[in-house]
Every structure is written in structure tokens, then in C-alpha cells.
PDB file of N, CA and C in Angstrom:
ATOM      1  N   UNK A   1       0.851  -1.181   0.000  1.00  0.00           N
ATOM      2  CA  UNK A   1       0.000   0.000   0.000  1.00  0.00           C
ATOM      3  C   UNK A   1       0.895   1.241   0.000  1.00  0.00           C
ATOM      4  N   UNK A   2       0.779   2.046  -0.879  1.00  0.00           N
ATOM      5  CA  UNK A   2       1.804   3.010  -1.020  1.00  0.00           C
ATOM      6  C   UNK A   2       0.695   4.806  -0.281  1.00  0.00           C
ATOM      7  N   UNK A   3       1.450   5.117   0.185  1.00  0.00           N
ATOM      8  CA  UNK A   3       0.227   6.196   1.160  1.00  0.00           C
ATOM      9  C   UNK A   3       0.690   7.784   0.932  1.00  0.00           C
ATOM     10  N   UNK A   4      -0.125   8.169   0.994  1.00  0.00           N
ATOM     11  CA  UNK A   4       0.075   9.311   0.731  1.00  0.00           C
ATOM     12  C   UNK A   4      -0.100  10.661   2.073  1.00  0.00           C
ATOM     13  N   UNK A   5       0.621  11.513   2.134  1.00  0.00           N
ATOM     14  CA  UNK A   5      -0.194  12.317   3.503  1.00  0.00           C
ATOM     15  C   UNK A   5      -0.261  13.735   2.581  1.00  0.00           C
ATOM     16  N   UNK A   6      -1.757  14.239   2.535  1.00  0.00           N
ATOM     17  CA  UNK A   6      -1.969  14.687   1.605  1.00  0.00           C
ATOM     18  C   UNK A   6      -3.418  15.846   2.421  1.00  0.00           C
ATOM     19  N   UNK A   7      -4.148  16.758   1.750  1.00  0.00           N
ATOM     20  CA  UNK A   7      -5.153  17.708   2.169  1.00  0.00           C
ATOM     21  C   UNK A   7      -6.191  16.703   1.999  1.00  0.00           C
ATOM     22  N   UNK A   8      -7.322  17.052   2.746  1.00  0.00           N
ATOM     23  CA  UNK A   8      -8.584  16.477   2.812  1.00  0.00           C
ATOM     24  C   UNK A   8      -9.535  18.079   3.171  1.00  0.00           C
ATOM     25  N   UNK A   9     -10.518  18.183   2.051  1.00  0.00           N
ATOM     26  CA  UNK A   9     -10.832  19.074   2.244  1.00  0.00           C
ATOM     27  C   UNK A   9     -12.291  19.142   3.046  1.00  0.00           C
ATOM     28  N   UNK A  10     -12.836  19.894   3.611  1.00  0.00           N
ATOM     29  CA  UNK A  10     -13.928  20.141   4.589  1.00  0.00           C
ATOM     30  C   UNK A  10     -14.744  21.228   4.605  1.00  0.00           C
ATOM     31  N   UNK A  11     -15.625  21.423   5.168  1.00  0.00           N
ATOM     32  CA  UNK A  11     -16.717  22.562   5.210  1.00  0.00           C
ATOM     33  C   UNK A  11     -17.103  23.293   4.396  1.00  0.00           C
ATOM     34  N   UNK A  12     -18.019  24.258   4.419  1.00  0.00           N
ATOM     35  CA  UNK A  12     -18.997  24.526   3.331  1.00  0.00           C
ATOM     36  C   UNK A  12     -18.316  25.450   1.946  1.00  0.00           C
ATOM     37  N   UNK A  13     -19.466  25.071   0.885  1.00  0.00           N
ATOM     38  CA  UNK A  13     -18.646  25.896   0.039  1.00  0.00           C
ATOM     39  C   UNK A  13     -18.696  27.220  -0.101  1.00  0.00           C
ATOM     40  N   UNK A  14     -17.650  27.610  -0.490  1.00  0.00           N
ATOM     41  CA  UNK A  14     -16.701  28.686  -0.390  1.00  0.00           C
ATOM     42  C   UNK A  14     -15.800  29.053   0.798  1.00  0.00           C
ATOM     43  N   UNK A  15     -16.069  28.195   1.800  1.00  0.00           N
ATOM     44  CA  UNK A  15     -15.609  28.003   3.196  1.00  0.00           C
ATOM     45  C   UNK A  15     -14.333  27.075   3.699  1.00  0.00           C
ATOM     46  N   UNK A  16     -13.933  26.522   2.792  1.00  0.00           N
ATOM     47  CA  UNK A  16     -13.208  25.241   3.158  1.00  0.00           C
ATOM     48  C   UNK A  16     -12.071  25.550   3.672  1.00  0.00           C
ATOM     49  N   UNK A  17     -11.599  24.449   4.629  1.00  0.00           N
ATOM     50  CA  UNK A  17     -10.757  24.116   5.163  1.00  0.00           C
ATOM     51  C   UNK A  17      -9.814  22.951   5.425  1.00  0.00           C
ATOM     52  N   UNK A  18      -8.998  22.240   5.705  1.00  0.00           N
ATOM     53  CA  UNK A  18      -8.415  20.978   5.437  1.00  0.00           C
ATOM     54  C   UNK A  18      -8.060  20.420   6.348  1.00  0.00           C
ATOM     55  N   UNK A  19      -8.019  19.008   6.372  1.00  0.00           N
ATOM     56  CA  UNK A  19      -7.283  18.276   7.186  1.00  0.00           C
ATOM     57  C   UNK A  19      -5.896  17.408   6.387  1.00  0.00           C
ATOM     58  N   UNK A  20      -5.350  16.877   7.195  1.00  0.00           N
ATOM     59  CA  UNK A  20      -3.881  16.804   6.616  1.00  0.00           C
ATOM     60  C   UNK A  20      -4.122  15.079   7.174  1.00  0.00           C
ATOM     61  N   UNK A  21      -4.183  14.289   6.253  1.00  0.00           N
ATOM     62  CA  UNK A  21      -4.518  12.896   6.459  1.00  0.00           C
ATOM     63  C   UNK A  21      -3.655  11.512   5.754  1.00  0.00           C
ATOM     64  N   UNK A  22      -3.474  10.848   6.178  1.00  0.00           N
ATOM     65  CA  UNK A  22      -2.655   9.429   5.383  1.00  0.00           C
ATOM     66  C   UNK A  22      -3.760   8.760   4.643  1.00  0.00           C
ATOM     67  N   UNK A  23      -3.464   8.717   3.703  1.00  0.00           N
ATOM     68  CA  UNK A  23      -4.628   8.153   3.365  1.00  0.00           C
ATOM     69  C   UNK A  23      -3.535   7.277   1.312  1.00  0.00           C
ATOM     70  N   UNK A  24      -4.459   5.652   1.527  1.00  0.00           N
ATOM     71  CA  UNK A  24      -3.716   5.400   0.216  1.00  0.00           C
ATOM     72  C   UNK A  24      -4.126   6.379  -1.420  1.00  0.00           C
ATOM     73  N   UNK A  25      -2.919   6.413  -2.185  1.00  0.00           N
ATOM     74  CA  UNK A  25      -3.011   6.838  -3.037  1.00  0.00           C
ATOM     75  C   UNK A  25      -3.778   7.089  -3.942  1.00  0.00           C
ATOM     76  N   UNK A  26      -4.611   5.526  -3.904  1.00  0.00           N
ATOM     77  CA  UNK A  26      -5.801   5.268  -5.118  1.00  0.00           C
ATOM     78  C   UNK A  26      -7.180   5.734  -4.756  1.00  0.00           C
ATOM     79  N   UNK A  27      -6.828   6.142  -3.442  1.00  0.00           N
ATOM     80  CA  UNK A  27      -8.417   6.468  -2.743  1.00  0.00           C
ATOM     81  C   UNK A  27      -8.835   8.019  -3.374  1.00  0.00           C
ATOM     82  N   UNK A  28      -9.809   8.288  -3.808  1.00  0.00           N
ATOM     83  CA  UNK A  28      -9.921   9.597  -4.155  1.00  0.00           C
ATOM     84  C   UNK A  28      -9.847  10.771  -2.829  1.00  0.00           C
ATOM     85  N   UNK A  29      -9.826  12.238  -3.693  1.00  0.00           N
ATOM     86  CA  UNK A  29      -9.155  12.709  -2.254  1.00  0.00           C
ATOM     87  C   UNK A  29      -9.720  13.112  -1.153  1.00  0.00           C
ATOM     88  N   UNK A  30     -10.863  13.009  -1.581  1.00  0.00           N
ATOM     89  CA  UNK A  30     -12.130  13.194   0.686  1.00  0.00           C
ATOM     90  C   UNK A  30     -12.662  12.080   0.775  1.00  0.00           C
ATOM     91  N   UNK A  31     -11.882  10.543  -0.132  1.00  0.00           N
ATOM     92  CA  UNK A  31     -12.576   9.210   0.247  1.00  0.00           C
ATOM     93  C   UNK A  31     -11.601   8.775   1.336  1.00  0.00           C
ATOM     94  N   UNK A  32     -11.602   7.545   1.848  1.00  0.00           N
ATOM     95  CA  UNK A  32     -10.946   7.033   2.838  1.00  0.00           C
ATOM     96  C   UNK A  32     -10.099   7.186   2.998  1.00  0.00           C
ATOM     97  N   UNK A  33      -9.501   7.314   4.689  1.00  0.00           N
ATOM     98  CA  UNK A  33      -8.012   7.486   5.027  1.00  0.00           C
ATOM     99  C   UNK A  33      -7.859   6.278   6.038  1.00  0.00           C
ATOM    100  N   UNK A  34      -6.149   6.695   6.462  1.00  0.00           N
ATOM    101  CA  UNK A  34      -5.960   5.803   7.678  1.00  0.00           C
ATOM    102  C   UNK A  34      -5.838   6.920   8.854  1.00  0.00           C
ATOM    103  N   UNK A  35      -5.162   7.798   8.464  1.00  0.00           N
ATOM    104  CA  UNK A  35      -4.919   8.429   9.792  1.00  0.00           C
ATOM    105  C   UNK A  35      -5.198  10.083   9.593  1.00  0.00           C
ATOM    106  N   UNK A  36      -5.664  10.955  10.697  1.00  0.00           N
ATOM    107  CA  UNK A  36      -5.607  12.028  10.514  1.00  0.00           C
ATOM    108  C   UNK A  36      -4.501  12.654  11.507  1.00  0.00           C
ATOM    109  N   UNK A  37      -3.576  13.719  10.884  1.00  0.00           N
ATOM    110  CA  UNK A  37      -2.182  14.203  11.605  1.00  0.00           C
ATOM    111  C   UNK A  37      -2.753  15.441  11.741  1.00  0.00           C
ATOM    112  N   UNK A  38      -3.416  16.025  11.721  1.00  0.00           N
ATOM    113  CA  UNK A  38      -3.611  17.329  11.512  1.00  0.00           C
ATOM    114  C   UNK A  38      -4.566  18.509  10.876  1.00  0.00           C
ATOM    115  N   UNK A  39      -4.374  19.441  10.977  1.00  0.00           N
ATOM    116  CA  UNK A  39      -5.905  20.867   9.839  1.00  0.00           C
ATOM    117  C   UNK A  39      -4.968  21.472   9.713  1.00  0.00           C
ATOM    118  N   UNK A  40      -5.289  22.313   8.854  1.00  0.00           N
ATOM    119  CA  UNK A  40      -4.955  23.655   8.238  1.00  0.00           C
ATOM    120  C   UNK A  40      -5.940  24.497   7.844  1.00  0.00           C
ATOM    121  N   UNK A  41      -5.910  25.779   8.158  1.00  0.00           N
ATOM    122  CA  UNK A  41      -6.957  26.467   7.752  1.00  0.00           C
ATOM    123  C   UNK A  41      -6.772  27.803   6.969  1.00  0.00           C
ATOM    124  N   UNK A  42      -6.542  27.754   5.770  1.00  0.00           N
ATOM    125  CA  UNK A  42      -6.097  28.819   5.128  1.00  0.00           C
ATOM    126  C   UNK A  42      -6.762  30.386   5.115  1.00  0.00           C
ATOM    127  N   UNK A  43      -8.028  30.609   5.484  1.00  0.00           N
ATOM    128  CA  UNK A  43      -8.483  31.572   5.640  1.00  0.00           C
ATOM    129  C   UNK A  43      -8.839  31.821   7.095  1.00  0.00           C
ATOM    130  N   UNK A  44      -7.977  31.667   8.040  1.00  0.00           N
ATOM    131  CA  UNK A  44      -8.214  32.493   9.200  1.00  0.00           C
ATOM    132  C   UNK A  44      -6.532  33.269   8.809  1.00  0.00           C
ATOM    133  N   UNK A  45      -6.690  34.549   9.552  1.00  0.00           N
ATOM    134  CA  UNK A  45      -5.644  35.344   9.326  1.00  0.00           C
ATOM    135  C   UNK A  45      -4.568  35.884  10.488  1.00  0.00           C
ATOM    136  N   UNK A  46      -3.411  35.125  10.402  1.00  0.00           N
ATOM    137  CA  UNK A  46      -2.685  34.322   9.366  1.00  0.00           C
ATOM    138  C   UNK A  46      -3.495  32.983   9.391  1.00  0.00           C
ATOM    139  N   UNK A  47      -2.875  32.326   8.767  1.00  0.00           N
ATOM    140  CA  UNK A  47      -3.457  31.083   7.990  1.00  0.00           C
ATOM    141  C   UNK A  47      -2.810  30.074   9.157  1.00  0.00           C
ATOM    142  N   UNK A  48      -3.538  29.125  10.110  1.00  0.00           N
ATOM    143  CA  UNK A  48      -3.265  28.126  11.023  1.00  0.00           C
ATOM    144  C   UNK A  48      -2.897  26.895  10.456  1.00  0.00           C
ATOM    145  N   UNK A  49      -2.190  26.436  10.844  1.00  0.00           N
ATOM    146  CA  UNK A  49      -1.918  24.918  10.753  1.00  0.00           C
ATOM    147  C   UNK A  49      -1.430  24.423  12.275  1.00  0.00           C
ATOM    148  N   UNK A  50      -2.010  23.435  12.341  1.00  0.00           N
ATOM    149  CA  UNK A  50      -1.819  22.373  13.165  1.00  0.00           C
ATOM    150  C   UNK A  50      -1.471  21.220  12.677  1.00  0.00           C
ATOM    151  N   UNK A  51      -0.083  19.987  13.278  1.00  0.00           N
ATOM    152  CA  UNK A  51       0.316  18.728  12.880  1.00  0.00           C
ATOM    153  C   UNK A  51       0.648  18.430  14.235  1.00  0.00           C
ATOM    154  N   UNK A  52       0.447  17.114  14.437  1.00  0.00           N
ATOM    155  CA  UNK A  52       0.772  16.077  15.630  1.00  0.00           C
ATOM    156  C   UNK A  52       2.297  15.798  15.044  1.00  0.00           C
ATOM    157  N   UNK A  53       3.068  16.453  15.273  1.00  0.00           N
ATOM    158  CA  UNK A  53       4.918  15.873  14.704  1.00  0.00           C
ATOM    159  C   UNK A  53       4.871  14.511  14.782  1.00  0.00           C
ATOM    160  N   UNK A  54       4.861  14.262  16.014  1.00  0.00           N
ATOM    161  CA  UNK A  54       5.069  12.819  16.375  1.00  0.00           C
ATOM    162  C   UNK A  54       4.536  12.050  15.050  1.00  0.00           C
ATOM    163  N   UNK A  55       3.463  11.671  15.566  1.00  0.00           N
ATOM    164  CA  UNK A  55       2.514  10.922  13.825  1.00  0.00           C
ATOM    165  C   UNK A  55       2.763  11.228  12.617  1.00  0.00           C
ATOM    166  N   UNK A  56       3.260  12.247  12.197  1.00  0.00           N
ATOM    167  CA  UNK A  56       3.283  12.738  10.770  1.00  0.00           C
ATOM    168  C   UNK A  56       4.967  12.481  10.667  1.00  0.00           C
ATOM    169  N   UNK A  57       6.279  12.372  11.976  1.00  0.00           N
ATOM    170  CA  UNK A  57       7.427  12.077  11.685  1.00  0.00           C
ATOM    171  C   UNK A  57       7.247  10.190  11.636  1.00  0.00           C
ATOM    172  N   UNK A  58       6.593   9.414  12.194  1.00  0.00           N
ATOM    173  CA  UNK A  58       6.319   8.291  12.132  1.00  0.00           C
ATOM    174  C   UNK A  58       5.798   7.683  10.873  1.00  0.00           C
ATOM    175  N   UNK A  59       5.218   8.414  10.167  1.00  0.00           N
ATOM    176  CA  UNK A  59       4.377   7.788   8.788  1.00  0.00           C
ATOM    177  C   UNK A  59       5.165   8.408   8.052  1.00  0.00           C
ATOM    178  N   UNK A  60       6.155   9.529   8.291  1.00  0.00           N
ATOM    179  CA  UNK A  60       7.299   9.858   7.299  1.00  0.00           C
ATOM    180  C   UNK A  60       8.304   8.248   7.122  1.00  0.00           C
ATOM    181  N   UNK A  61       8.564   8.077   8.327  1.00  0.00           N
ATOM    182  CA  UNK A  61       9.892   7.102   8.924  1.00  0.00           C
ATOM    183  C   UNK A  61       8.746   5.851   7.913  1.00  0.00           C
ATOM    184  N   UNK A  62       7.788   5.450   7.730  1.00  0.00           N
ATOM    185  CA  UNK A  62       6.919   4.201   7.285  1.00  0.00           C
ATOM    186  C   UNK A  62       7.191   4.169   6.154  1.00  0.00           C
ATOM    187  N   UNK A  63       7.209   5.366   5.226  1.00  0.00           N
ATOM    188  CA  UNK A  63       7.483   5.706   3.870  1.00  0.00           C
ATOM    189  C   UNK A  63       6.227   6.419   3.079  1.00  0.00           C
ATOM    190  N   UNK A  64       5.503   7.039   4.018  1.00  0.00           N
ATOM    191  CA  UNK A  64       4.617   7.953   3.781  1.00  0.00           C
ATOM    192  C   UNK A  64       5.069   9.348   2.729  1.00  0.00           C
ATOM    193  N   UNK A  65       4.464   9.218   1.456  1.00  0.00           N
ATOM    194  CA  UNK A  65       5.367  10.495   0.831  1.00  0.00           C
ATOM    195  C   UNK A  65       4.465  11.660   1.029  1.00  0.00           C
ATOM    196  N   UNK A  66       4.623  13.033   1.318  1.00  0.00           N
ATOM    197  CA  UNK A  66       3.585  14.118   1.360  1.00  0.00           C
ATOM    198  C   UNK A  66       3.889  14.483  -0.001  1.00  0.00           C
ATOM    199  N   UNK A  67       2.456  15.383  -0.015  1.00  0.00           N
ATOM    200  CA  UNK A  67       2.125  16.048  -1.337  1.00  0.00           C
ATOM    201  C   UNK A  67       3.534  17.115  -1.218  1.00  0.00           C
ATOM    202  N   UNK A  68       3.136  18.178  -2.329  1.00  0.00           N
ATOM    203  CA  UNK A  68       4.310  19.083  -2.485  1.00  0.00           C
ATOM    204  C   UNK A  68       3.271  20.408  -1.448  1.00  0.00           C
ATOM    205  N   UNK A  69       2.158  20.471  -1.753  1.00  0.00           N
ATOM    206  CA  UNK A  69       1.426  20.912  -0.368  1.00  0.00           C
ATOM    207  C   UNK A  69       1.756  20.672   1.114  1.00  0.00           C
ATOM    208  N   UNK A  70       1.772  19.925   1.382  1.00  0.00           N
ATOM    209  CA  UNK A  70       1.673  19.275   2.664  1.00  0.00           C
ATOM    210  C   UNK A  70       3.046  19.172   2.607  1.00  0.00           C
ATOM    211  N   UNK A  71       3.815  19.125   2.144  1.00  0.00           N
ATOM    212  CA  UNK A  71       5.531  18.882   2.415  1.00  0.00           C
ATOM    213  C   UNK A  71       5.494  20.600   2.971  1.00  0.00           C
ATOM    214  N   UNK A  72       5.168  21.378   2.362  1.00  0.00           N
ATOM    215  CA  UNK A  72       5.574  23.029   2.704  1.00  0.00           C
ATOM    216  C   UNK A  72       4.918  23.259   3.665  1.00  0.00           C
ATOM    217  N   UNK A  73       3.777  23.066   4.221  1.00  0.00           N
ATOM    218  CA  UNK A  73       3.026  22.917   5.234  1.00  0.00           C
ATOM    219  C   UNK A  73       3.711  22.213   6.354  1.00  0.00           C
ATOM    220  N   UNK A  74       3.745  21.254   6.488  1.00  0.00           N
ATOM    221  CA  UNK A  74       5.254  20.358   7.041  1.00  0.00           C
ATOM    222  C   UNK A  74       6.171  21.516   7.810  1.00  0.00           C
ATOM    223  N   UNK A  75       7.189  21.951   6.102  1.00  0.00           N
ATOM    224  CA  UNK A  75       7.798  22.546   6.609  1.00  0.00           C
ATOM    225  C   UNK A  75       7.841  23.818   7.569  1.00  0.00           C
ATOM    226  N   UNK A  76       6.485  24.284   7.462  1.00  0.00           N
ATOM    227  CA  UNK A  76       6.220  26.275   7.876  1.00  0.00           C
ATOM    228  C   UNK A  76       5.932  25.432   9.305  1.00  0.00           C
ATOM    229  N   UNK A  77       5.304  24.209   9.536  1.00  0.00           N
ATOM    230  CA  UNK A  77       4.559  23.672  11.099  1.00  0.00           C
ATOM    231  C   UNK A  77       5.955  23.205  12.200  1.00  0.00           C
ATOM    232  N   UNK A  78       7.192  22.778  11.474  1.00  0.00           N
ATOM    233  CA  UNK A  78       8.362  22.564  11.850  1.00  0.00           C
ATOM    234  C   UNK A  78       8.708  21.419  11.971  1.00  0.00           C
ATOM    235  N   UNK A  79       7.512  20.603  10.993  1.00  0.00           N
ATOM    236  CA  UNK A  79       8.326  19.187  10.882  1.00  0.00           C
ATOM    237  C   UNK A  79       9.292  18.758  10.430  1.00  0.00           C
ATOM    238  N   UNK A  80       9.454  19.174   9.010  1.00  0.00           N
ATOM    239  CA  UNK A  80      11.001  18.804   8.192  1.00  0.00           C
ATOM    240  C   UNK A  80      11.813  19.980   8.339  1.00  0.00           C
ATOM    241  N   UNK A  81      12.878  19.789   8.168  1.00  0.00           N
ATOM    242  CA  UNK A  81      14.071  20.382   7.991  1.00  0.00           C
ATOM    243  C   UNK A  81      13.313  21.624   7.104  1.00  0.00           C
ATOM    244  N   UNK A  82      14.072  22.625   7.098  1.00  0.00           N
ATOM    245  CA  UNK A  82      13.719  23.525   5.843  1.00  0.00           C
ATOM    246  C   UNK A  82      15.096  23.743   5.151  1.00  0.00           C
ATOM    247  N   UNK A  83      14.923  23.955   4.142  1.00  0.00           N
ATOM    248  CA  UNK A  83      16.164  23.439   2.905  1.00  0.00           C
ATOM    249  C   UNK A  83      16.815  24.491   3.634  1.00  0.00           C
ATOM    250  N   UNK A  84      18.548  24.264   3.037  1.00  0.00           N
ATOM    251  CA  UNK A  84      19.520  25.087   3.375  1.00  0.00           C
ATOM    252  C   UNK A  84      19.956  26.232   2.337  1.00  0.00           C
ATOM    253  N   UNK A  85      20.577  27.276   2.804  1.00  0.00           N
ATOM    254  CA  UNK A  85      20.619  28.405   2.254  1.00  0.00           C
ATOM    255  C   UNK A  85      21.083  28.639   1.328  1.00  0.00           C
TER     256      UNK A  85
END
């Protein structure tokens, strides 16, 4: 099962907001997950994110790949490294 940790999007339209979820690849993207690490909420100002490190460095270590979203997200929340200068 190859997994992805990727946005899951939520609430009403024009309203949305995300959760940051493991979920496999083939699943479409607000169909089934395994795990939820986290939200993000792009329209409160500044823009919130929340991640459980722990869980989201654990399903990294599993071979969990993040989106290119959720990798930068990641990075601004202080999970990964942020590239060098």
C-alpha cells in the first residue's frame, strides 16, 4: 500500500478548510483514510496549521510520501528540515 499524507478538504462551500490525512493513493481525495495528523486552515488570518509531529514524523519514517502541499506545510509547522541556504 503506497500512502500518501496529503489535504482532505472540509466545510462549506466557499468556506473550506483541510485536514492533513494518510490516506492510500488510489483512494480519491475526501474518500478514505488511515490516519488524521492534523488541519490547516487557510483563511483564518494568518493562515493556522496544526500537525501532531510525532505521527506525521512516524508515517514519514513508514514511507509515507507528502504532497508538495503538505511537504511546505510540514515545513512552515516545523516538521522537516527547511532546505539550506
Amino acid at each position: 500500500m503506497a500512502t500518501r499524507i496529503r489535504l482532505r478538504r472540509v466545510g462549506r462551500k466557499g468556506q473550506a478548510y483541510f485536514r492533513i490525512v494518510v490516506a492510500d493513493q488510489r483512494f480519491p481525495r475526501d474518500g478514505r483514510f488511515v490516519a488524521t495528523i492534523g488541519h490547516y486552515n487557510p483563511r483564518s488570518t494568518p493562515a493556522t496549521i496544526h500537525v501532531n509531529a510525532e505521527q506525521a514524523r512516524a508515517w514519514l519514517e513508514k514511507g509515507a510520501q507528502p504532497t508538495d502541499t503538505v511537504r511546505s506545510l510540514l515545513r512552515k509547522a516545523g516538521v522537516l528540515a527547511k532546505r539550506p541556504a
